[in-house]
Protein backbone atom coordinates (compact mmCIF):
# COMPACT_ATOMS: atom_id res chain seq x y z
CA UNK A 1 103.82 41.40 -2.90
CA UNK A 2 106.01 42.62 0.10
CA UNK A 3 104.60 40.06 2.51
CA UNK A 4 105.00 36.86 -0.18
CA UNK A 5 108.63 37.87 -0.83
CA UNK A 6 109.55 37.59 2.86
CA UNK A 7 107.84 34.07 3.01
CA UNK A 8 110.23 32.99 0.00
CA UNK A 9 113.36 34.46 1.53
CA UNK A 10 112.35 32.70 5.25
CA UNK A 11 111.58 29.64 3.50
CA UNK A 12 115.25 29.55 1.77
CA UNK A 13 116.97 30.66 5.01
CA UNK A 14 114.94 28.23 7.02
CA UNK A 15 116.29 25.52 4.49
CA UNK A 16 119.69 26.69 4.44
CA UNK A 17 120.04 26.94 8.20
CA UNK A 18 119.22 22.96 8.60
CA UNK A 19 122.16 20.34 8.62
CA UNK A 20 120.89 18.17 6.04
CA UNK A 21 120.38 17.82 2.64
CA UNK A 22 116.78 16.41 2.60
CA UNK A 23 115.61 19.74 4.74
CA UNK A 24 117.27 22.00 2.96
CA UNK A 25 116.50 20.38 -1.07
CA UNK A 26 112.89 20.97 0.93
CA UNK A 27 113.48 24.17 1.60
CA UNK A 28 114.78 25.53 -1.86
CA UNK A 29 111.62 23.75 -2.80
CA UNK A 30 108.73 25.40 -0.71
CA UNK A 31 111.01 28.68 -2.28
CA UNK A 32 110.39 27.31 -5.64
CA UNK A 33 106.99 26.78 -5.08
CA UNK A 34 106.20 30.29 -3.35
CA UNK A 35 107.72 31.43 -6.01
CA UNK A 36 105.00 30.11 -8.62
CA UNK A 37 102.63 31.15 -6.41
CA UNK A 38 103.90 34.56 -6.48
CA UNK A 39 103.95 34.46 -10.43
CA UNK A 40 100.25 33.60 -11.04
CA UNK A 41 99.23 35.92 -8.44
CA UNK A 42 100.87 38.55 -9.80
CA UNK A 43 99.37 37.82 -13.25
CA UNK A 44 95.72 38.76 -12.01
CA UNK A 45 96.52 41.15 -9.56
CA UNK A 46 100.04 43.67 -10.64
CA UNK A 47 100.14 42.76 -13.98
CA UNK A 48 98.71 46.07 -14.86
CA UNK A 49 100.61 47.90 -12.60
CA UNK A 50 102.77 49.87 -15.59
CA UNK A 51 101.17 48.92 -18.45
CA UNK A 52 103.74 46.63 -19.81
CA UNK A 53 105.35 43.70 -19.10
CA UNK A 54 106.29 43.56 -15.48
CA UNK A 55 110.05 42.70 -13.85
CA UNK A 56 110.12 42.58 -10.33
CA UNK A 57 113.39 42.85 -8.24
CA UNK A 58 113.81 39.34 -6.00
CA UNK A 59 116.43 40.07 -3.34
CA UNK A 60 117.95 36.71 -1.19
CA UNK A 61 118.60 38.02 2.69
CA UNK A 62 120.64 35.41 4.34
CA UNK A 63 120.16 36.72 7.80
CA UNK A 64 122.29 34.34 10.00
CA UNK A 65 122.26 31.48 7.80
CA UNK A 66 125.76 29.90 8.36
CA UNK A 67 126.90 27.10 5.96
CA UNK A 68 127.76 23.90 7.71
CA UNK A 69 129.23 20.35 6.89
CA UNK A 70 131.95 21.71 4.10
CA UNK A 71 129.38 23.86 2.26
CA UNK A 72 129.99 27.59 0.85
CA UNK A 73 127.46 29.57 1.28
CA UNK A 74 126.73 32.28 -1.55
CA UNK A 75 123.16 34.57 -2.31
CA UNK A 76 122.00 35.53 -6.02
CA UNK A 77 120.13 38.37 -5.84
CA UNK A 78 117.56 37.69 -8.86
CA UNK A 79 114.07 39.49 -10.87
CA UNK A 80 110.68 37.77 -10.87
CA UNK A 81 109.31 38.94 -14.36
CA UNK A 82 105.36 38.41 -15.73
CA UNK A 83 104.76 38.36 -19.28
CA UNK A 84 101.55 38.83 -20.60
CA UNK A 85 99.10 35.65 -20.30
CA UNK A 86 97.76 34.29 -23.72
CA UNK A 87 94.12 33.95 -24.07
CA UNK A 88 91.75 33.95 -27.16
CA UNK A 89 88.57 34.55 -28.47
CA UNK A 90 86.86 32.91 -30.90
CA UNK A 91 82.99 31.98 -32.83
CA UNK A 92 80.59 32.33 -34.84
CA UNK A 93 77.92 34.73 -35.67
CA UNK A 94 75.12 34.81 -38.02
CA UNK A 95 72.88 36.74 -40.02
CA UNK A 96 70.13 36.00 -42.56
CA UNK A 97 70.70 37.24 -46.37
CA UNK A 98 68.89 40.55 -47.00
CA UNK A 99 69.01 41.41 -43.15
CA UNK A 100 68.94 45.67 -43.23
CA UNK A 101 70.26 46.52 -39.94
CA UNK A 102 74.07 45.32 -40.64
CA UNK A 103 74.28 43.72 -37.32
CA UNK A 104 74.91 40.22 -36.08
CA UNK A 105 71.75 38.31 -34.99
CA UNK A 106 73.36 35.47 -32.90
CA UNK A 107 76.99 34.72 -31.55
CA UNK A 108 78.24 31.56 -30.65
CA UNK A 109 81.98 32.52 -28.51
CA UNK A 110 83.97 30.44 -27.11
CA UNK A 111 86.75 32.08 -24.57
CA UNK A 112 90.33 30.26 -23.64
CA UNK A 113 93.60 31.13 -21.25
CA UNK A 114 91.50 33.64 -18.96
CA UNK A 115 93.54 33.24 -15.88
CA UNK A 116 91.20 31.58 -12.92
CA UNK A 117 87.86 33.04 -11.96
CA UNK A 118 88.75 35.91 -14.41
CA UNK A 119 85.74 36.93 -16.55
CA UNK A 120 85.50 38.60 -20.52
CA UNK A 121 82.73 40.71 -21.82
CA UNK A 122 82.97 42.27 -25.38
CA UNK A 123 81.07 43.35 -28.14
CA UNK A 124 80.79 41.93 -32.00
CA UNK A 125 80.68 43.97 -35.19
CA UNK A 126 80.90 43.30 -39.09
CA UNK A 127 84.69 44.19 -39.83
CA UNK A 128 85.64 46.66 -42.20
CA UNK A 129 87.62 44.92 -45.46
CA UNK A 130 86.72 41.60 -44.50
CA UNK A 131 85.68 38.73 -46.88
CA UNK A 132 82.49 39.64 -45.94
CA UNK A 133 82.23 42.96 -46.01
CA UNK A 134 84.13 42.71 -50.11
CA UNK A 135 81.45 40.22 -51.24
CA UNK A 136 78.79 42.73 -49.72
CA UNK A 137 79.71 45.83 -51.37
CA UNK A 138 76.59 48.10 -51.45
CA UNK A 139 74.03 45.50 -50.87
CA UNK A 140 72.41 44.87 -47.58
CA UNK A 141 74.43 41.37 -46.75
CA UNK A 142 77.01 39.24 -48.82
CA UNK A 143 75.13 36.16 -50.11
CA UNK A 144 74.97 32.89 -48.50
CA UNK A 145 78.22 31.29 -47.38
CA UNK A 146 80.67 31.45 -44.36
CA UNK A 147 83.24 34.02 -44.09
CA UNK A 148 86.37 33.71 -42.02
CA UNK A 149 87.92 36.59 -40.01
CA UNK A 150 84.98 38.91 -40.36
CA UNK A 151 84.29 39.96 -36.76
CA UNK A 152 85.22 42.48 -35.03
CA UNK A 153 85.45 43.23 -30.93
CA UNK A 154 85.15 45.98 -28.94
CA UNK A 155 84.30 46.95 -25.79
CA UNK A 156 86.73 44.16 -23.93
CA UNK A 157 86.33 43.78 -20.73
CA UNK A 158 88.15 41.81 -18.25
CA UNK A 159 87.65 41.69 -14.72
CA UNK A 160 89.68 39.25 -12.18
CA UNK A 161 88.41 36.90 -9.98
CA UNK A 162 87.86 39.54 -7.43
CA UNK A 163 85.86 41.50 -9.42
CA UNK A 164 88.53 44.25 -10.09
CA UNK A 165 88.69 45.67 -13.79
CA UNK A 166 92.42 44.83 -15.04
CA UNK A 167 93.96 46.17 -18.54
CA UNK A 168 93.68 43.69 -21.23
CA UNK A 169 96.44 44.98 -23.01
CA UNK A 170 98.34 44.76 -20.14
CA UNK A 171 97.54 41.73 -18.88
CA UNK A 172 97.09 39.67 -21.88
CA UNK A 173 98.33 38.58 -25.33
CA UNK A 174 94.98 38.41 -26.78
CA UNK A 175 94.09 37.02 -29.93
CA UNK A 176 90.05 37.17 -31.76
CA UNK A 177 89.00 35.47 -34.76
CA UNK A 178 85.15 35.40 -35.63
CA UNK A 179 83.43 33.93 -38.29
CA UNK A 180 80.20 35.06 -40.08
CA UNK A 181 77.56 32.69 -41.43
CA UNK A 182 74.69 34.04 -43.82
CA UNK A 183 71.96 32.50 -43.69
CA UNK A 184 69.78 32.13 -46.44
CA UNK A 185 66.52 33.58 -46.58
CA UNK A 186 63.21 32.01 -46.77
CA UNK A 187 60.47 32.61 -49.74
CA UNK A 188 57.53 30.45 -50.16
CA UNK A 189 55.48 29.69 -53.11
CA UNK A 190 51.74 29.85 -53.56
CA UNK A 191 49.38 28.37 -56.20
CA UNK A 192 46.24 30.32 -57.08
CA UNK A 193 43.03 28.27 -57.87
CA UNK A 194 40.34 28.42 -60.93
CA UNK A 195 37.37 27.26 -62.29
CA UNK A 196 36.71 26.23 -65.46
CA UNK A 197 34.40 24.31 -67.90
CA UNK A 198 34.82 20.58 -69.08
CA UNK A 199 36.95 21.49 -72.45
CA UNK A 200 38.15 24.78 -71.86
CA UNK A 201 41.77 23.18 -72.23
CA UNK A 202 43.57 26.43 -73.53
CA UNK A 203 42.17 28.21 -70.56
CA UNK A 204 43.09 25.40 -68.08
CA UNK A 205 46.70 25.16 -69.72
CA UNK A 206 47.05 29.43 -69.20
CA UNK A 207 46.10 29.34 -65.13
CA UNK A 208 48.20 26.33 -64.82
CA UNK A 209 50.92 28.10 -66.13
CA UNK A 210 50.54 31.14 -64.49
CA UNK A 211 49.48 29.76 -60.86
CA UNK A 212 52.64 29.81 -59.26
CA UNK A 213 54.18 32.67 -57.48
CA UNK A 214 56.03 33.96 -54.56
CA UNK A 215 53.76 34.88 -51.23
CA UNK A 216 55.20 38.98 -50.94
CA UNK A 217 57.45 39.03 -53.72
CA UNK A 218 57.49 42.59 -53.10
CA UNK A 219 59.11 42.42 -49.72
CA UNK A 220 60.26 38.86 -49.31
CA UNK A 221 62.75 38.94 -52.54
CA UNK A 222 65.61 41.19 -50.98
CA UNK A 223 69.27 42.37 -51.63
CA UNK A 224 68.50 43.61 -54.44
CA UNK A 225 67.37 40.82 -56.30
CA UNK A 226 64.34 40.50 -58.42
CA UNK A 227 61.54 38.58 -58.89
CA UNK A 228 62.11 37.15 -61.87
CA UNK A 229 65.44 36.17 -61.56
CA UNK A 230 64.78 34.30 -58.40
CA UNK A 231 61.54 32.76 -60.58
CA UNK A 232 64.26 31.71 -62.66
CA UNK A 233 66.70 30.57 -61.08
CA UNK A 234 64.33 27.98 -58.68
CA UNK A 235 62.74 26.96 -62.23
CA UNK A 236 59.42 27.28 -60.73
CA UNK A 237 57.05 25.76 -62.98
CA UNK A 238 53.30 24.28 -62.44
CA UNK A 239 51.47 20.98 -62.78
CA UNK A 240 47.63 19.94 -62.50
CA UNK A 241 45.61 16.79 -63.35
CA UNK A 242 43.17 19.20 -64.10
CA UNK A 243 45.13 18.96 -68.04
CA UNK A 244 46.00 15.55 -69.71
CA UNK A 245 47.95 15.02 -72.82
CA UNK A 246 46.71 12.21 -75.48
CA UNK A 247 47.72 11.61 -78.91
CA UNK A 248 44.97 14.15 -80.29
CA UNK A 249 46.92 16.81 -77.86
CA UNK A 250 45.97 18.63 -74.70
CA UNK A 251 42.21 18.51 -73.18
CA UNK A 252 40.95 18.46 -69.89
CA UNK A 253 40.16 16.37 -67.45
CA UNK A 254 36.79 14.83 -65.95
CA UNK A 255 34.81 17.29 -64.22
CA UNK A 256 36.09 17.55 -60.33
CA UNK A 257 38.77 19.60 -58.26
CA UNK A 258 42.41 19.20 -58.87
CA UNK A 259 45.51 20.34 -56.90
CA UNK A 260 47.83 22.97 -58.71
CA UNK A 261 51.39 21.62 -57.51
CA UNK A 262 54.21 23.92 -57.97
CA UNK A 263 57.72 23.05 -58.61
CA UNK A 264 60.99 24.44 -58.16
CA UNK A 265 64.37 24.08 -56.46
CA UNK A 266 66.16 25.94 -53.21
CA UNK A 267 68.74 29.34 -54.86
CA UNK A 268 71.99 30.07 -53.85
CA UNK A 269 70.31 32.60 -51.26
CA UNK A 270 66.80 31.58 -50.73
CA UNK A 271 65.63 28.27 -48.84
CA UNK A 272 62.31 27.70 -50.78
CA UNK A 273 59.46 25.71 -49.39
CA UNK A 274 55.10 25.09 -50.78
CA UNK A 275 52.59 27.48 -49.09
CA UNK A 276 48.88 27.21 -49.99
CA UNK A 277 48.20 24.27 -53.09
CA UNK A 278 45.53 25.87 -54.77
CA UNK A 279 42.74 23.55 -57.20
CA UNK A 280 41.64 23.51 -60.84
CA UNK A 281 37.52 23.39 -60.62
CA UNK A 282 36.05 22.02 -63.78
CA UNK A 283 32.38 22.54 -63.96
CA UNK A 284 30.35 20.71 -66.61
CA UNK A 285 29.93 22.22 -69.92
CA UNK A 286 26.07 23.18 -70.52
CA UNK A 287 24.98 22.26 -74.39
CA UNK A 288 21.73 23.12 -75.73
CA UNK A 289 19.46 21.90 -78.34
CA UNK A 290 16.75 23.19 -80.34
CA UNK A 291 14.26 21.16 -82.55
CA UNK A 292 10.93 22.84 -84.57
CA UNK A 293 8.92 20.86 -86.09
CA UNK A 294 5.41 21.56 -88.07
CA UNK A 295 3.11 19.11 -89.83
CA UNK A 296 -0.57 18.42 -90.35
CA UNK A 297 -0.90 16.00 -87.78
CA UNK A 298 1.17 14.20 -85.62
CA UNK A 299 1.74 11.36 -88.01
CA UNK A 300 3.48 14.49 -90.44
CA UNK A 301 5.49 16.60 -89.00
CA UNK A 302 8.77 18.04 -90.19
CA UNK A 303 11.44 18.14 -87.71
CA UNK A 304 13.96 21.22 -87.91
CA UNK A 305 16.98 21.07 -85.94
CA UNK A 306 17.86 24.81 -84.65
CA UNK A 307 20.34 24.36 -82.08
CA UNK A 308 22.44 20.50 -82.45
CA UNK A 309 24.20 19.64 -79.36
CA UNK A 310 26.38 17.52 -81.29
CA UNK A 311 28.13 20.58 -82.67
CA UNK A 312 28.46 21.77 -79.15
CA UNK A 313 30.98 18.68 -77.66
CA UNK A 314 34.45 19.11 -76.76
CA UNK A 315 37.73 17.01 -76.17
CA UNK A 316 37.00 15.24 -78.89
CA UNK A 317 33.62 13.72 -77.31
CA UNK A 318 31.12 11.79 -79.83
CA UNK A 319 27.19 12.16 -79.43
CA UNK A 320 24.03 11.14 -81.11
CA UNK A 321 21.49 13.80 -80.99
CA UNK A 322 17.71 12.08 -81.16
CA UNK A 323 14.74 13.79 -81.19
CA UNK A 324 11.06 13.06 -81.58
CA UNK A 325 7.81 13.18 -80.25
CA UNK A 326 7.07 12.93 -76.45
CA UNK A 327 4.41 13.36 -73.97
CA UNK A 328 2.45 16.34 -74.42
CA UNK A 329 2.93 19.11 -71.70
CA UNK A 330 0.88 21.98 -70.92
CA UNK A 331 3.75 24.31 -69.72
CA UNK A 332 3.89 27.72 -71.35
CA UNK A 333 3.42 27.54 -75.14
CA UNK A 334 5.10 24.18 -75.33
CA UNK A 335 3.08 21.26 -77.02
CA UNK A 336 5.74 18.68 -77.13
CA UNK A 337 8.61 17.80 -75.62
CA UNK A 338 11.89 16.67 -77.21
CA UNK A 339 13.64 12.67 -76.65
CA UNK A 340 17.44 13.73 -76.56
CA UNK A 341 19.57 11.08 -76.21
CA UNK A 342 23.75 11.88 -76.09
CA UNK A 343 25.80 8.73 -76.21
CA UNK A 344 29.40 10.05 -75.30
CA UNK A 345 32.24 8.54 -75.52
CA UNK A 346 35.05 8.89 -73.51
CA UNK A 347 38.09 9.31 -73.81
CA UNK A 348 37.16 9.84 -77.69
C-alpha cells in the first residue's frame, strides 16, 4: 500500500514539476489512474483489514515542485476509502416429492460481482419459514411446485485470486436468493392378466375392473398420501376387447388373448406412466351331450336325450343338437356312436 502511494505522489510531482499543460493534465492523470489501481487492489487484498469499511489516509508531498508560468501551487491532503464490493448468489435446487432425507438433490448457482480471479464456495439448505418449508409442515416435502426464497447458505467461502481466505462480510455486500423446485414423483401402473371361458362375461367384466393397480403402492405412494386417493384422483380405470357390449348387454369376446389397457391421468404430485399390459385369455367353453337310446332293433329304438348341449350355449349362441345312429365301435361298452351337429350362430 506504502509503495503504490509513493508512485501516485511521484507521478503528481513529476506532472507538476513540467512547464506545460499537456505533461502535467498527463501527470494528474497517471495519478488518477494509480489511483484506481490502488482502489481495486485494495478491494481483494486490505479490504478485510478491520472488518469494516476501509478509509485510508492519501497524503500529497510536493517535494520541490515549484509552480511556474503564473500558476499557484496548492496540495489537498485527501482519504482513499473502499466500500464493500456487491456480489450475489443465486439458483435453483431440486428435490423429488416424498424425498425423506430433507436435503437438496441438485443445485443449479449462478455467482456475480466476485472481484477478479476471486473464487465462492458455500453450502445449500431448506430455510426455516420459507414458502416451502409452510406448505411442508410435517410431511416429508411440500407438493409439487416452485418456491421462491427457500434456500439457505452457509459455509461461504471466499478466497482471492491469490488463494488467500478474505472475510465476506468484510469484503462484500452479498446478497442470496435460491429457489426450490419439487419434483413430482413417479408411480407406474400395472395390469394383471386372466383366463377365462368363452361366456364367462360377469367374470371377464370383474378382472377387467379390478386389473389395474400401482407397481409398490406400498412404498411408491409417499408423503403421506394413500392409495386410494391417488387411484382416484388419476381416475384409473380399465379396458379389454376381451368384453363387448351389444344390444342384448355385455358378453365376451371370440376365444383369443386380449390386452388389459389401463387408463388414467398424471396428479398434482405424481408423473404417472403404463408398466406391464397384462391379457384377457378366453379358452373355449367345453359342452357335453348325452343321448340313450333302447329299442328292439335298430330300425326301433327310442332316443333319450340326457345331457342337451343346446342348454349348455352362452352369449346368446343358437345350436341344433342332432343325434342318431352311427358306425358301430367296439370301444369299451359303447355300441354306437352319436351324429352331433351344432350350427352356431354368431353374434346371436
Amino acid at each position: 500500500m506504502q509503495q503504490l502511494q509513493e508512485l501516485a505522489r511521484d507521478a503528481a510531482g513529476r506532472a507538476l514539476n513540467q512547464n506545460d499543460t499537456t505533461t502535467m493534465k498527463n501527470g494528474f492523470s497517471a495519478y488518477t489512474n494509480l489511483v484506481d489501481n490502488i482502489r481495486r487492489l485494495l478491494a481483494t487484498t486490505r479490504g478485510n483489514n478491520d472488518g469494516h469499511n476501509a478509509v485510508y489516509a492519501m497524503n500529497v508531498d510536493l517535494k520541490q515542485a515549484v509552480a511556474k508560468n503564473g500558476y499557484a501551487l496548492d496540495k489537498a491532503d485527501g482519504t482513499l476509502e473502499l466500500v464493500k464490493r456487491s456480489a450475489s448468489i443465486s439458483g435453483i435446487g431440486s428435490l423429488t416429492y416424498g424425498d425423506t432425507d430433507g436435503t437438496i438433490k441438485t443445485w443449479d448457482g449462478q455467482v456475480q460481482g466476485l472481484a477478479d480471479g476471486s473464487q465462492i464456495t458455500y453450502n445449500t439448505s431448506i430455510k426455516d419459514g420459507s414458502a416451502y418449508t409452510r406448505d411442508r409442515g410435517s410431511r416429508n416435502t411440500a407438493n409439487h411446485g416452485t418456491y421462491a426464497d427457500s434456500v439457505d447458505f452457509n459455509d461461504i467461502t471466499i478466497t482471492d485470486a491469490e488463494g488467500h481466505v478474505i472475510s465476506a462480510d468484510a469484503n462484500y455486500d452479498l446478497s442470496t436468493t435460491g429457489t426450490i423446485q419439487v419434483n413430482k414423483a413417479k408411480l407406474i401402473i400395472d395390469t394383471a392378466g386372466n383366463t377365462r371361458e368363452y361366456g364367462q362375461a360377469a367374470e371377464v367384466a370383474s378382472d377387467i375392473a379390478g386389473a389395474a393397480s400401482i407397481r409398490h403402492a406400498d412404498t411408491a405412494v409417499v408423503n403421506g398420501d394413500t392409495a386410494a386417493d391417488i387411484l382416484a384422483e388419476m381416475g384409473l380405470y380399465t379396458t379389454s376387447d376381451a368384453l363387448v357390449t351389444t344390444a342384448g348387454g355385455q358378453r365376451t369376446n371370440h376365444v383369443g388373448s386380449y390386452d388389459l389397457t389401463a387408463h388414467f391421468t398424471d396428479t398434482s404430485n405424481y408423473e404417472v406412466s403404463a408398466g406391464v399390459t397384462g391379457k384377457e385369455i378366453l379358452t373355449p367353453k367345453t359342452i357335453y351331450a348325452e343321448v340313450t337310446g333302447g329299442g328292439s332293433d335298430f330300425d326301433h329304438i327310442a332316443w333319450q336325450v340326457v345331457r342337451n348341449p343346446e342348454s349348455q350355449l352362452v352369449n346368446g349362441d343358437q345350436g341344433v343338437f342332432q343325434y342318431g345312429l352311427g358306425p358301430v365301435i367296439s370301444r369299451k361298452d359303447q355300441l354306437f356312436g352319436v351324429d352331433m351337429t351344432m350350427n352356431g350362430r354368431y353374434p346371436p
